[in-house]
PDB file of N, CA and C in Angstrom:
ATOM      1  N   UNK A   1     141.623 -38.897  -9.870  1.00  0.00           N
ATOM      2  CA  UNK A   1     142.505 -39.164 -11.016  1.00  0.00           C
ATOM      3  C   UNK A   1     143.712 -39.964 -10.532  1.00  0.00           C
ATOM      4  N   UNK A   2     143.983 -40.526 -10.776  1.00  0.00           N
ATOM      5  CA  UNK A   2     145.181 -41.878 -10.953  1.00  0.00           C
ATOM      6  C   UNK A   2     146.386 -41.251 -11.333  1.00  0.00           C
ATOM      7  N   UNK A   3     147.523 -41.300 -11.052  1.00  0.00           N
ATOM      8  CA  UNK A   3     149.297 -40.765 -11.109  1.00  0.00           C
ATOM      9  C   UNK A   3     149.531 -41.578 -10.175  1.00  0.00           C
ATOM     10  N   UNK A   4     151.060 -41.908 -11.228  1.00  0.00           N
ATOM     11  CA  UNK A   4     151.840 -43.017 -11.120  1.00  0.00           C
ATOM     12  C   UNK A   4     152.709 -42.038 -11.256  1.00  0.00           C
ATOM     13  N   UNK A   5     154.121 -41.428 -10.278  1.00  0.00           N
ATOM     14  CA  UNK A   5     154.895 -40.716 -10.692  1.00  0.00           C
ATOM     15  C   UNK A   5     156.656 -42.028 -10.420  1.00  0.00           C
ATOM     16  N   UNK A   6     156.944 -41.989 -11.556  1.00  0.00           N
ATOM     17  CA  UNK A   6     158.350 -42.484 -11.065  1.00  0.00           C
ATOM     18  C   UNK A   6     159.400 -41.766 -11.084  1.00  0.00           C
ATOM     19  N   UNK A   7     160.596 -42.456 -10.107  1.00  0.00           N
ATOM     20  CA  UNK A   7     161.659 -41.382  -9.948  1.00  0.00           C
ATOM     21  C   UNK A   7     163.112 -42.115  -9.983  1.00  0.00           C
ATOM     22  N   UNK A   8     164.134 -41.798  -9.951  1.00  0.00           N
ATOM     23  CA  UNK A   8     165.617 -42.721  -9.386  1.00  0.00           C
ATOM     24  C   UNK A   8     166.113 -43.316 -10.873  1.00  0.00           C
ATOM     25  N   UNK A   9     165.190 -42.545 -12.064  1.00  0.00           N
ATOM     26  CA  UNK A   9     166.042 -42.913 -13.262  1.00  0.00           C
ATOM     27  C   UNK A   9     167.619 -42.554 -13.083  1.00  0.00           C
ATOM     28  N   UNK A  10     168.382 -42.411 -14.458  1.00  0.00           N
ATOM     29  CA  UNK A  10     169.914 -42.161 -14.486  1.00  0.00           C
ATOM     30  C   UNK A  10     171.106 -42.372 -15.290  1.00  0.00           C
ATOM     31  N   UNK A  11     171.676 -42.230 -15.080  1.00  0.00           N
ATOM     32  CA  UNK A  11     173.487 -42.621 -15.905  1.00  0.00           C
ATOM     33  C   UNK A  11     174.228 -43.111 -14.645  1.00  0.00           C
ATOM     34  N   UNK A  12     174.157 -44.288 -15.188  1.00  0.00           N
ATOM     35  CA  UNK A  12     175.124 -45.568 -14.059  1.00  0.00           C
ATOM     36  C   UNK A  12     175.696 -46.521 -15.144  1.00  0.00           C
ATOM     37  N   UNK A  13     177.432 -46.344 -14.588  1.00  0.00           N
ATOM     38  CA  UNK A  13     178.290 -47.570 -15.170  1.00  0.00           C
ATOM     39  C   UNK A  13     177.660 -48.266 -14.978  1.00  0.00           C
ATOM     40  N   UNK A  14     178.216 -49.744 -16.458  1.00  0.00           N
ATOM     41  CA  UNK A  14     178.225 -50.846 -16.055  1.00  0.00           C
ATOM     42  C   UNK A  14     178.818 -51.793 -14.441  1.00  0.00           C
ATOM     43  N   UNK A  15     177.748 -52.600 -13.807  1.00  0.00           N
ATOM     44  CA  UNK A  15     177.892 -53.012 -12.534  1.00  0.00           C
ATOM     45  C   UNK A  15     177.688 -52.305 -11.303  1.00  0.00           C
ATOM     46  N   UNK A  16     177.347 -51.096 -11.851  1.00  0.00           N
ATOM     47  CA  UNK A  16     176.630 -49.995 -10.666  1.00  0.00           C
ATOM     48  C   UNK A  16     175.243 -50.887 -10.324  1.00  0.00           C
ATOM     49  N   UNK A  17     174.614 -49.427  -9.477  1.00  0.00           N
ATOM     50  CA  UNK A  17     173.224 -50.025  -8.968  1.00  0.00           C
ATOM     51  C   UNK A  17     172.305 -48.673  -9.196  1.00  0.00           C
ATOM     52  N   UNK A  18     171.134 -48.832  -8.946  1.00  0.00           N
ATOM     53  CA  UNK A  18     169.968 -47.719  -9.106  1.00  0.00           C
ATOM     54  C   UNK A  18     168.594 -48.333  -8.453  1.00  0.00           C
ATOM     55  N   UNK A  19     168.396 -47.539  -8.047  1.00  0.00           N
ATOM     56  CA  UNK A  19     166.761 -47.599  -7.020  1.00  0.00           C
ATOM     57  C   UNK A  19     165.795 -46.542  -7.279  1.00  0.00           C
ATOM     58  N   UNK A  20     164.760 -47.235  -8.434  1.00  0.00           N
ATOM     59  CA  UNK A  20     163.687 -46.326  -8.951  1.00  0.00           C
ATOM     60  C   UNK A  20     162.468 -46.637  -7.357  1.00  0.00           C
ATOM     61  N   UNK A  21     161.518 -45.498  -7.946  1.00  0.00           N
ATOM     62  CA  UNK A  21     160.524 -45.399  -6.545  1.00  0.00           C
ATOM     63  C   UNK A  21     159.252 -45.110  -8.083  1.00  0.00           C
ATOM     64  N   UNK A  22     157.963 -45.558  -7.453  1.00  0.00           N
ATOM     65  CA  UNK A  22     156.934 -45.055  -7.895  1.00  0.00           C
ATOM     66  C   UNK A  22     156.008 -44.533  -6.916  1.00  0.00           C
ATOM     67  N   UNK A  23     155.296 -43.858  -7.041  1.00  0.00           N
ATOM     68  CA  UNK A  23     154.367 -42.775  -5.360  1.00  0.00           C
ATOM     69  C   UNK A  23     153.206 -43.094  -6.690  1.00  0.00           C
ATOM     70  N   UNK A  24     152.057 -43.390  -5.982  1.00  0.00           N
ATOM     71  CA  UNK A  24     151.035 -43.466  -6.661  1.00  0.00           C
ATOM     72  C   UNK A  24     149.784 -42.857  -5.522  1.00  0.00           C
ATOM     73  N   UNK A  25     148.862 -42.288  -6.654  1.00  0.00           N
ATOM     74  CA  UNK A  25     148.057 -41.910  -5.973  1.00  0.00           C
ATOM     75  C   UNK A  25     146.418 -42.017  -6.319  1.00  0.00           C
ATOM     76  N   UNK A  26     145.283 -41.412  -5.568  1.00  0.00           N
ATOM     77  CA  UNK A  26     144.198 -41.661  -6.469  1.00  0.00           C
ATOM     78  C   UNK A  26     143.618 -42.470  -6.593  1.00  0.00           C
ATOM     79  N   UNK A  27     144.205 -43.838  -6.068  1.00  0.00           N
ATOM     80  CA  UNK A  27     144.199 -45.793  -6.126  1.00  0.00           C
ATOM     81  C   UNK A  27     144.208 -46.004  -5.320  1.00  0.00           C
ATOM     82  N   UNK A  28     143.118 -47.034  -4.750  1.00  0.00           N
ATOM     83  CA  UNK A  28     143.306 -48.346  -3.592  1.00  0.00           C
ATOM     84  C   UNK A  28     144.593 -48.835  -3.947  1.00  0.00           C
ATOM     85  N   UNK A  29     145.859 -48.518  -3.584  1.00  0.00           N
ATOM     86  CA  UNK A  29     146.649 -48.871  -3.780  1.00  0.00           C
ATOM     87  C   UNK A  29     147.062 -50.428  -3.211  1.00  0.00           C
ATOM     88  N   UNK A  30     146.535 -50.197  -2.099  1.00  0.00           N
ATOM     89  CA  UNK A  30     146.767 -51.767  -1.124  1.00  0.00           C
ATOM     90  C   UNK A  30     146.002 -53.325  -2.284  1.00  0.00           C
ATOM     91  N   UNK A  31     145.293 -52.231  -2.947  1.00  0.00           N
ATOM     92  CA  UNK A  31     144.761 -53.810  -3.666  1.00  0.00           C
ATOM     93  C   UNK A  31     145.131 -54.294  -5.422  1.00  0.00           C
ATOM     94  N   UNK A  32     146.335 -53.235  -5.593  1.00  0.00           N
ATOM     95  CA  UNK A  32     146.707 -52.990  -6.810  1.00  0.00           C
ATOM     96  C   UNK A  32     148.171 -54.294  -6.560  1.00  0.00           C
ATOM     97  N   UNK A  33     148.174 -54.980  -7.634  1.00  0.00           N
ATOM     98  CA  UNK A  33     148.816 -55.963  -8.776  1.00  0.00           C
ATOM     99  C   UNK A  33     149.954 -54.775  -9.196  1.00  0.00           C
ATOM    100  N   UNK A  34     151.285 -54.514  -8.768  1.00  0.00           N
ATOM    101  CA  UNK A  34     152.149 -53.831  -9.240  1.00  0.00           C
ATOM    102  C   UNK A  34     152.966 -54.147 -10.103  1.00  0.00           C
ATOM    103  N   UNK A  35     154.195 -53.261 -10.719  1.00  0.00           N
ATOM    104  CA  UNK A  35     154.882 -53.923 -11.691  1.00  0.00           C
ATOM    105  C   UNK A  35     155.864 -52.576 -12.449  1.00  0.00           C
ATOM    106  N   UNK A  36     156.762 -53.063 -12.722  1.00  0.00           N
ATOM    107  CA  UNK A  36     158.094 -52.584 -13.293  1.00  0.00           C
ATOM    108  C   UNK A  36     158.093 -53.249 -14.731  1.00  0.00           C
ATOM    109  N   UNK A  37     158.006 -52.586 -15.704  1.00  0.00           N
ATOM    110  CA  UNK A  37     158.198 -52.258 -17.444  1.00  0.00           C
ATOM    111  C   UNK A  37     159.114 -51.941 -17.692  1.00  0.00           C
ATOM    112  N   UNK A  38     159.915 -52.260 -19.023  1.00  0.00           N
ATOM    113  CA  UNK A  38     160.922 -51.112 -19.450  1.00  0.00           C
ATOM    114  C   UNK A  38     160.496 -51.310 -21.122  1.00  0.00           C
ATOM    115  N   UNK A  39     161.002 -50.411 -21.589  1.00  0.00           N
ATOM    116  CA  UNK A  39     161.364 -50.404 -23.269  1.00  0.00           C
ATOM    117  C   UNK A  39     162.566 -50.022 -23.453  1.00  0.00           C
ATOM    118  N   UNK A  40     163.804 -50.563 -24.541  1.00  0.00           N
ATOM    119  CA  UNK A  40     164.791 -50.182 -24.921  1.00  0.00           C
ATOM    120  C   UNK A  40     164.411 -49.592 -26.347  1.00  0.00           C
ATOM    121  N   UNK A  41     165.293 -48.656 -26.412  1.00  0.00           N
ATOM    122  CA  UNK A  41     164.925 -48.160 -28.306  1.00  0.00           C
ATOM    123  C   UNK A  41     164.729 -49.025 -29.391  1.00  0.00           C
ATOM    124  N   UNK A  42     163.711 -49.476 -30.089  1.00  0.00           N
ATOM    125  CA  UNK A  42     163.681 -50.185 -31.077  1.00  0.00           C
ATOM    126  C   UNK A  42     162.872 -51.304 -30.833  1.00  0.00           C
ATOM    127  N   UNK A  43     162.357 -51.724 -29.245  1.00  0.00           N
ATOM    128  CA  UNK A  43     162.070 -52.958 -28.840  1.00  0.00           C
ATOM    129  C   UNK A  43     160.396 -52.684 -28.132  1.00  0.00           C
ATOM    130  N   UNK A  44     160.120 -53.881 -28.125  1.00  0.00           N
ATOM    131  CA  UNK A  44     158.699 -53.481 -27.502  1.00  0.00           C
ATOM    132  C   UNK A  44     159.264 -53.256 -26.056  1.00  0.00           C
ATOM    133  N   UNK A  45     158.153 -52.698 -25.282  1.00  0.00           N
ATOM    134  CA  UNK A  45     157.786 -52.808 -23.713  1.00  0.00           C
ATOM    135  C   UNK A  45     157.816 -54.179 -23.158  1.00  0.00           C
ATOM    136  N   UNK A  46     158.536 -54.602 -21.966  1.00  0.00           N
ATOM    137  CA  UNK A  46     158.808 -55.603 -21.300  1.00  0.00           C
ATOM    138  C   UNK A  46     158.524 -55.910 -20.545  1.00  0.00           C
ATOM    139  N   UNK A  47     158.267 -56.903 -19.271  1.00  0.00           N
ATOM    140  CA  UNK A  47     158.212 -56.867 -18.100  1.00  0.00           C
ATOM    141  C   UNK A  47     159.148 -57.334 -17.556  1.00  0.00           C
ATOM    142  N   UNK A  48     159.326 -56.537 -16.743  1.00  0.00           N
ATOM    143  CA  UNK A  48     160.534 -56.570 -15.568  1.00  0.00           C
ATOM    144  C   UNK A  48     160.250 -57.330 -14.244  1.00  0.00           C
ATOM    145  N   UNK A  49     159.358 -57.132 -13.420  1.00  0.00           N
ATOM    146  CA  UNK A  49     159.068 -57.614 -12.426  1.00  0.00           C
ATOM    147  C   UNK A  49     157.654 -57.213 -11.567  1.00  0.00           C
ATOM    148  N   UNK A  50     156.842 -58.055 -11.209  1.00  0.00           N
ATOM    149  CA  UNK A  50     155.546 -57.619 -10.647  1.00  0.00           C
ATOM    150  C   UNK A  50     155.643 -58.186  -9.096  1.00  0.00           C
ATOM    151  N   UNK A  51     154.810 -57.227  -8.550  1.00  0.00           N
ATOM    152  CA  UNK A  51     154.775 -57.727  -7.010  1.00  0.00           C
ATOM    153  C   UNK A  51     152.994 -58.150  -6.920  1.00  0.00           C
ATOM    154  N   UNK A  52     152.508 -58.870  -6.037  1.00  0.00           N
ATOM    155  CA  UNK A  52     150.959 -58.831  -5.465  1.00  0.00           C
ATOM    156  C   UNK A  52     150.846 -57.626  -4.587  1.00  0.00           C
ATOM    157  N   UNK A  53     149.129 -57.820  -4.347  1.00  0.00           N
ATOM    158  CA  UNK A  53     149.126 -56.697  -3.876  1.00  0.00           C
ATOM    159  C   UNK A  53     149.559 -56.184  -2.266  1.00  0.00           C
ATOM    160  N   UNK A  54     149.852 -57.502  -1.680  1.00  0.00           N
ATOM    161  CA  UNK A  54     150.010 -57.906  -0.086  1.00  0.00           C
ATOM    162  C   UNK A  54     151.885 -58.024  -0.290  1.00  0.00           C
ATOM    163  N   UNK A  55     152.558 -58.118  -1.415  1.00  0.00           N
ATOM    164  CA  UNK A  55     153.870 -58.210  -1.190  1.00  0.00           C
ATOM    165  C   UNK A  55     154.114 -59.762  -1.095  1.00  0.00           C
ATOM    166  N   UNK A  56     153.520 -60.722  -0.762  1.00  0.00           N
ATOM    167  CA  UNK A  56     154.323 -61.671  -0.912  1.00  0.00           C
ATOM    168  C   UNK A  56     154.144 -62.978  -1.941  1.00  0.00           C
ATOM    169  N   UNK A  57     154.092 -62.280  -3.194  1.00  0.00           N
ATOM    170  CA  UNK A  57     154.367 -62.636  -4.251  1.00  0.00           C
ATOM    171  C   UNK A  57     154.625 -61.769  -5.729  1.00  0.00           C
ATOM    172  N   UNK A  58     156.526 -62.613  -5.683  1.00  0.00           N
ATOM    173  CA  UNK A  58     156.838 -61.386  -6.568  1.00  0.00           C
ATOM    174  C   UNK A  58     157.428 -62.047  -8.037  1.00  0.00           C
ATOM    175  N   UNK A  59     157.481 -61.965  -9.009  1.00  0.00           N
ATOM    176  CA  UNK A  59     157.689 -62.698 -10.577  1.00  0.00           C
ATOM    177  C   UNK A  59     158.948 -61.715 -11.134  1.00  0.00           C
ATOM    178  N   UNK A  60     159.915 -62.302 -11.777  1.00  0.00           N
ATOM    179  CA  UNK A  60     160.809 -61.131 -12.781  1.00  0.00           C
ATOM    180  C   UNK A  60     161.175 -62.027 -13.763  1.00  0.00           C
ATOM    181  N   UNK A  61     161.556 -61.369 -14.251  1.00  0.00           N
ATOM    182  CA  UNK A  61     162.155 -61.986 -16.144  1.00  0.00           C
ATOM    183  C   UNK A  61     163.385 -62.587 -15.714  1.00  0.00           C
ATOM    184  N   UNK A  62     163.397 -64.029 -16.449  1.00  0.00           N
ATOM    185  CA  UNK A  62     164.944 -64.205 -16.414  1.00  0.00           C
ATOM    186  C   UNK A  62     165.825 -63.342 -16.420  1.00  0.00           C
ATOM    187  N   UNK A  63     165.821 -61.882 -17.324  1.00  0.00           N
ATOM    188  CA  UNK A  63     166.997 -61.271 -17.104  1.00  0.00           C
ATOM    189  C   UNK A  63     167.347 -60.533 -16.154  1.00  0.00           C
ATOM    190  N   UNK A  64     166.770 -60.504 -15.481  1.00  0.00           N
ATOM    191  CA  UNK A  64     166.539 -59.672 -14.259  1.00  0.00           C
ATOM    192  C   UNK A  64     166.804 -61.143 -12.817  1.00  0.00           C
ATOM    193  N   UNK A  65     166.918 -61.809 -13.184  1.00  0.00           N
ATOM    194  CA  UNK A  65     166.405 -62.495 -11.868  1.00  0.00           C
ATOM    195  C   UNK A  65     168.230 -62.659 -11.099  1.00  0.00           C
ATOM    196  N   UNK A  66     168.014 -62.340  -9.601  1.00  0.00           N
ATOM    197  CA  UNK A  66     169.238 -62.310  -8.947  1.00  0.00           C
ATOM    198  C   UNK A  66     169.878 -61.060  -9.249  1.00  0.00           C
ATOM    199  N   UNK A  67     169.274 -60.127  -9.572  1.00  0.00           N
ATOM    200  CA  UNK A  67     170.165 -58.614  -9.538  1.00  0.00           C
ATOM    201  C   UNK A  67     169.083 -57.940  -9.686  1.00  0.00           C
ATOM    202  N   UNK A  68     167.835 -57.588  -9.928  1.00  0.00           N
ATOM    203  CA  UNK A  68     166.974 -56.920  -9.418  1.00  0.00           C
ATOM    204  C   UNK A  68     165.968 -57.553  -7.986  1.00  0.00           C
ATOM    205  N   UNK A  69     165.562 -56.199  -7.286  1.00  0.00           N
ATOM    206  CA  UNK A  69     164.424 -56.419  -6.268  1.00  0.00           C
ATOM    207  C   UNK A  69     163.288 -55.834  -6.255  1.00  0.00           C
ATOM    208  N   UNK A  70     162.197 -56.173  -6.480  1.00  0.00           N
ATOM    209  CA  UNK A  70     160.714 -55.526  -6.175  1.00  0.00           C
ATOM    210  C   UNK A  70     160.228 -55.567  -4.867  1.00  0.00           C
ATOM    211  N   UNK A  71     159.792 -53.970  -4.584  1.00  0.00           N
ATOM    212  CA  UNK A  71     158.978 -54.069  -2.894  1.00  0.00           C
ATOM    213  C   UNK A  71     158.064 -52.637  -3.483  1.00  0.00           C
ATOM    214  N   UNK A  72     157.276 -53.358  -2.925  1.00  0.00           N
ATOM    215  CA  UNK A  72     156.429 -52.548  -2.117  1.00  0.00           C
ATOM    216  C   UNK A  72     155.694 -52.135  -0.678  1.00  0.00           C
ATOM    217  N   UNK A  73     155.629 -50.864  -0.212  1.00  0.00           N
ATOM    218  CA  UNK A  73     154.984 -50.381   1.201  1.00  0.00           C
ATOM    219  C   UNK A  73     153.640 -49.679   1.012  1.00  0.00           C
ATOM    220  N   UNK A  74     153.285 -50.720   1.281  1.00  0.00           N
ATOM    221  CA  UNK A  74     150.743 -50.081   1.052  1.00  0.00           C
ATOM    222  C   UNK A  74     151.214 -48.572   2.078  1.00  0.00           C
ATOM    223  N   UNK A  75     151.519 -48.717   3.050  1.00  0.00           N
ATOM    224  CA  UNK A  75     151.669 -47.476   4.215  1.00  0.00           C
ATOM    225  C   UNK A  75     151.269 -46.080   3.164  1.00  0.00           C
ATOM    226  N   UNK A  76     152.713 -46.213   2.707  1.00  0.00           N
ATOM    227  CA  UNK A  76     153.283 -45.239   1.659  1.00  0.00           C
ATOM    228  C   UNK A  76     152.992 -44.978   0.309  1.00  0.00           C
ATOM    229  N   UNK A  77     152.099 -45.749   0.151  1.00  0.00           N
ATOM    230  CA  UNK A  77     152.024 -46.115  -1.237  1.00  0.00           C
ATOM    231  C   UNK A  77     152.741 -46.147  -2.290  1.00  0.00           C
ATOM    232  N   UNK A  78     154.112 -46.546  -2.824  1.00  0.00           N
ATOM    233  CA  UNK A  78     155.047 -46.566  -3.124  1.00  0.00           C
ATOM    234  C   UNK A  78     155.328 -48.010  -3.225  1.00  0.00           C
ATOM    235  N   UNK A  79     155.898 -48.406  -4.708  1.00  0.00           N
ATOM    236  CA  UNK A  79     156.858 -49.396  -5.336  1.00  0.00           C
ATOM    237  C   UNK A  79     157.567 -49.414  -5.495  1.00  0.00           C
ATOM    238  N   UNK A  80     158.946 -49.910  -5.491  1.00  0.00           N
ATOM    239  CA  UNK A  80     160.522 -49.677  -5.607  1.00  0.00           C
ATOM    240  C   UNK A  80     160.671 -51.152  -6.459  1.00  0.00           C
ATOM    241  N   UNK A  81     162.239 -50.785  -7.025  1.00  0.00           N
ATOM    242  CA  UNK A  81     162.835 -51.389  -7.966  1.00  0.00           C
ATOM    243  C   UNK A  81     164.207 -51.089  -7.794  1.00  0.00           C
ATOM    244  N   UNK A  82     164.627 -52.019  -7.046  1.00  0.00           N
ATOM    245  CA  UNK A  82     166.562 -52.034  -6.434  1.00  0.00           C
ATOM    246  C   UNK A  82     167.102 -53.009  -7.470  1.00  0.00           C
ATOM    247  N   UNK A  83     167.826 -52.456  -8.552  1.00  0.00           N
ATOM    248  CA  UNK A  83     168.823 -52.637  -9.470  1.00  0.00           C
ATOM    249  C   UNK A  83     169.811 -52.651  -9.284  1.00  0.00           C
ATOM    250  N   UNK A  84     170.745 -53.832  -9.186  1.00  0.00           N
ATOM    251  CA  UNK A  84     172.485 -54.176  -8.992  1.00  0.00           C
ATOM    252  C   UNK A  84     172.925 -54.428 -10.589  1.00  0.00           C
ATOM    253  N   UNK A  85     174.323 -54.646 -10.083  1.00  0.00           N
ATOM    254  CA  UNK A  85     174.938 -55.330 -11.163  1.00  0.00           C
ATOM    255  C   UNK A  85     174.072 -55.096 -12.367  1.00  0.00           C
ATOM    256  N   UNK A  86     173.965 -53.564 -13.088  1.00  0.00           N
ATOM    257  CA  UNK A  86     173.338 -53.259 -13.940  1.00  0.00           C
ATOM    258  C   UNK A  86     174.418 -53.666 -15.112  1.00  0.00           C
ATOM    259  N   UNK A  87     173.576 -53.920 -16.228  1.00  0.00           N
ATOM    260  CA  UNK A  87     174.517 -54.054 -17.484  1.00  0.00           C
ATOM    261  C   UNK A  87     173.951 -52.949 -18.912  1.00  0.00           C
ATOM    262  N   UNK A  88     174.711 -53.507 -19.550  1.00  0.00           N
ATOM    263  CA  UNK A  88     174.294 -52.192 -20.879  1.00  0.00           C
ATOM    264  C   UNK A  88     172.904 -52.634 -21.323  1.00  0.00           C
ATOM    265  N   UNK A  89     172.485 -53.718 -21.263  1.00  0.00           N
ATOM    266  CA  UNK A  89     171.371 -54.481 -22.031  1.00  0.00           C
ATOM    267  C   UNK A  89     170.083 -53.723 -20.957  1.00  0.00           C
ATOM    268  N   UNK A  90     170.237 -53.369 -19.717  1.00  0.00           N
ATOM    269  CA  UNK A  90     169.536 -52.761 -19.212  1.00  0.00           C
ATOM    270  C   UNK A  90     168.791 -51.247 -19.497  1.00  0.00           C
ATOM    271  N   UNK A  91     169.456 -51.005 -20.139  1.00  0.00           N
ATOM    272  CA  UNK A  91     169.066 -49.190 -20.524  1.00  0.00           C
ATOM    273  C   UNK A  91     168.227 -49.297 -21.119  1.00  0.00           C
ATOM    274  N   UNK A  92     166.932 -48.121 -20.582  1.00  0.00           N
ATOM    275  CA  UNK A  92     165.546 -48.339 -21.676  1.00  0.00           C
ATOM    276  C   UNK A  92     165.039 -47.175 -20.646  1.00  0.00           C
ATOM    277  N   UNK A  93     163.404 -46.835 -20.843  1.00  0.00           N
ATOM    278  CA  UNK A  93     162.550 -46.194 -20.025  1.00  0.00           C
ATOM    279  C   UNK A  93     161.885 -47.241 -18.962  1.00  0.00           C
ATOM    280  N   UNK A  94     161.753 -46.832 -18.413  1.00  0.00           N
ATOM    281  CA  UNK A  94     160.909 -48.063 -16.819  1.00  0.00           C
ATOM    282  C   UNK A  94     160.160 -47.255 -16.927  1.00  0.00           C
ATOM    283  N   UNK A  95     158.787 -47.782 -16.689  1.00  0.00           N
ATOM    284  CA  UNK A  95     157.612 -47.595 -16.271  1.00  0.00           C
ATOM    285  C   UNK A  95     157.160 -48.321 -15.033  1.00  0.00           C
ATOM    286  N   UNK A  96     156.316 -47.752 -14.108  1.00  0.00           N
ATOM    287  CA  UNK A  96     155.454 -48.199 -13.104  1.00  0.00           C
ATOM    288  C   UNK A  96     154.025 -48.712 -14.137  1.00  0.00           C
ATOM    289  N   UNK A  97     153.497 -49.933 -13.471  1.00  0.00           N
ATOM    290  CA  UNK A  97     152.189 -50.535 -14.177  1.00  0.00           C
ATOM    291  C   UNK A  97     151.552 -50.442 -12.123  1.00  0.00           C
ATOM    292  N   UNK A  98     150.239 -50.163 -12.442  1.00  0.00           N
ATOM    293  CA  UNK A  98     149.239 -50.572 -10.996  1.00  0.00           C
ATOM    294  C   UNK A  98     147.907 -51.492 -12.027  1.00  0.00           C
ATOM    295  N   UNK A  99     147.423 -52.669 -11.600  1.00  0.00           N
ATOM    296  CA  UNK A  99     146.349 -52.739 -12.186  1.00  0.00           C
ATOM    297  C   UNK A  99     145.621 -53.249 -11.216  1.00  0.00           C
ATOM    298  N   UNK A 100     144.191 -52.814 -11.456  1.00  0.00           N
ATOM    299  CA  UNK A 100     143.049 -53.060  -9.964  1.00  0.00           C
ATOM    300  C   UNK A 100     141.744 -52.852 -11.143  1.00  0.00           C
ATOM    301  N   UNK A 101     141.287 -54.206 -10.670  1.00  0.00           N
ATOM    302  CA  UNK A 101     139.782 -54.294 -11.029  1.00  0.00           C
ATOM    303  C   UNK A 101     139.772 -54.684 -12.847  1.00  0.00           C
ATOM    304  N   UNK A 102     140.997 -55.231 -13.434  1.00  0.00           N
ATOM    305  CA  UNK A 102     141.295 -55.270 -14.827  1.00  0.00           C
ATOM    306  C   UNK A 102     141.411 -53.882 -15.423  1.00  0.00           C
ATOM    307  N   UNK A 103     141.724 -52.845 -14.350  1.00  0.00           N
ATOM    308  CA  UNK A 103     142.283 -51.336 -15.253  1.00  0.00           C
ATOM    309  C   UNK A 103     143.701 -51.172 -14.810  1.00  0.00           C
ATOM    310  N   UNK A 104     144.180 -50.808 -16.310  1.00  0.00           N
ATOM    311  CA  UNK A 104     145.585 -50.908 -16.360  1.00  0.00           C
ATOM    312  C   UNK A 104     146.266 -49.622 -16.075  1.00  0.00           C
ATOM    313  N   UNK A 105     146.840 -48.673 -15.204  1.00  0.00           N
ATOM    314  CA  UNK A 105     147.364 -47.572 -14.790  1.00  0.00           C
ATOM    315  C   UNK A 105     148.789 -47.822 -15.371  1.00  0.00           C
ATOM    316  N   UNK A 106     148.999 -46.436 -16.292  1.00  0.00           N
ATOM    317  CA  UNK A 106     150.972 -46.651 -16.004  1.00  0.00           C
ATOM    318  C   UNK A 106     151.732 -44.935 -15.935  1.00  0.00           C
ATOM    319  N   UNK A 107     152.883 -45.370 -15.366  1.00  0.00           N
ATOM    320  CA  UNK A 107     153.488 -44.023 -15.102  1.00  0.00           C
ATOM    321  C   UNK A 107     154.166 -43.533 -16.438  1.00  0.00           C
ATOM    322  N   UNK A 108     154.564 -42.308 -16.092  1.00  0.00           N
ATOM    323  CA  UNK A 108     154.785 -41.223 -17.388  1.00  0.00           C
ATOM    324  C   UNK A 108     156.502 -42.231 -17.746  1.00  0.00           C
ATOM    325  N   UNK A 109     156.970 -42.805 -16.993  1.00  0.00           N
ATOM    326  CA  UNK A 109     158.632 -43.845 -17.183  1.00  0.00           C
ATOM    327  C   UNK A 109     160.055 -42.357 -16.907  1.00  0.00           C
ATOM    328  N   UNK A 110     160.902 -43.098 -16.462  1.00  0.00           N
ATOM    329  CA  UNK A 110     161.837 -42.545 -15.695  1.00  0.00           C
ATOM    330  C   UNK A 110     163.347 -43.574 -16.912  1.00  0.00           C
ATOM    331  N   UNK A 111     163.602 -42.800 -17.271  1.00  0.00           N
ATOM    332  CA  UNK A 111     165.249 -43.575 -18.456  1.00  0.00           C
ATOM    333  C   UNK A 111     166.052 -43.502 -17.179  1.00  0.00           C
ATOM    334  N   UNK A 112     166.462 -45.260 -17.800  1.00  0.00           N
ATOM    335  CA  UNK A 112     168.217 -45.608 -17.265  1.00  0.00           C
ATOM    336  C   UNK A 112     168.734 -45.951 -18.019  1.00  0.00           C
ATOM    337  N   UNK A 113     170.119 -45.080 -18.018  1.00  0.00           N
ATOM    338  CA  UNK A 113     171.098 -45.469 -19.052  1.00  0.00           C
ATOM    339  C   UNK A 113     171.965 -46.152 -18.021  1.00  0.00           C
ATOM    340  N   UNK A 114     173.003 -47.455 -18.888  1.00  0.00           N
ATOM    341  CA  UNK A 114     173.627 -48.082 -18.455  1.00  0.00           C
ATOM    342  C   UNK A 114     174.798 -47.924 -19.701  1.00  0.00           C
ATOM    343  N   UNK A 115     176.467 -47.458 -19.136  1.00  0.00           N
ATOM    344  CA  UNK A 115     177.555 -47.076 -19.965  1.00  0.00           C
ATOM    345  C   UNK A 115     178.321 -46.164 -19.378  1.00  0.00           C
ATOM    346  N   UNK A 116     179.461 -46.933 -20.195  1.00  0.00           N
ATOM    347  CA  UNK A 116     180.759 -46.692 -19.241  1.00  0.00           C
ATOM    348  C   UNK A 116     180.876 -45.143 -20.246  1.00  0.00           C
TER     349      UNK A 116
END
């Protein structure tokens, strides 16, 4: 069975930082297409940022680009998502996405609030 657990949600001022983790398990993880989602209330699901499955190729949304980081470690099996210079427009649920073989895995999502 497949779990995607994420963690490092929160309440962080504006211009703080936050570092979500996903631990996945169950999955060839080394050959999984990763990726960071969010939804804000009212809005669809987004993408935030995807990594390959080797790490060295990584995509993010304009709004994100230059203040978020995507990594991943196959070792560990684990995805991270290093968030700076957070703003209010940021607050939503994050989700972990793994997809391998055209099946789409996602985690249960971890809320960040962003506000002073």
């Amino acid at each position: 069975q497949v779990q995607l657990v994420e963690s490092g949600g929160g309440l962080v001022q504006p211009g703080g930082s936050l570092r979500l983790s996903c631990a996945a398990s169950g999955i060839l993880f080394r050959f999984t297409v990763t990726g960071w989602y969010r939804q804000a209330p009212g809005k669809q699901r987004e993408l935030v940022a995807t990594v390959s499955s080797t790490g060295g190729s990584k995509n993010y949304a304009d709004s994100v680009k230059g203040r978020f980081t995507i990594s991943r470690d196959n070792a560990e099996r684990t995805v991270s998502l290093q968030m700076n210079s957070l703003k209010p427009e940021d607050t939503g649920v994050y989700y972990c996405r793994a997809t391998l073989n055209a099946a789409d895995y996602w985690g249960q999502g971890t809320q960040v609030t962003v506000s002073s």
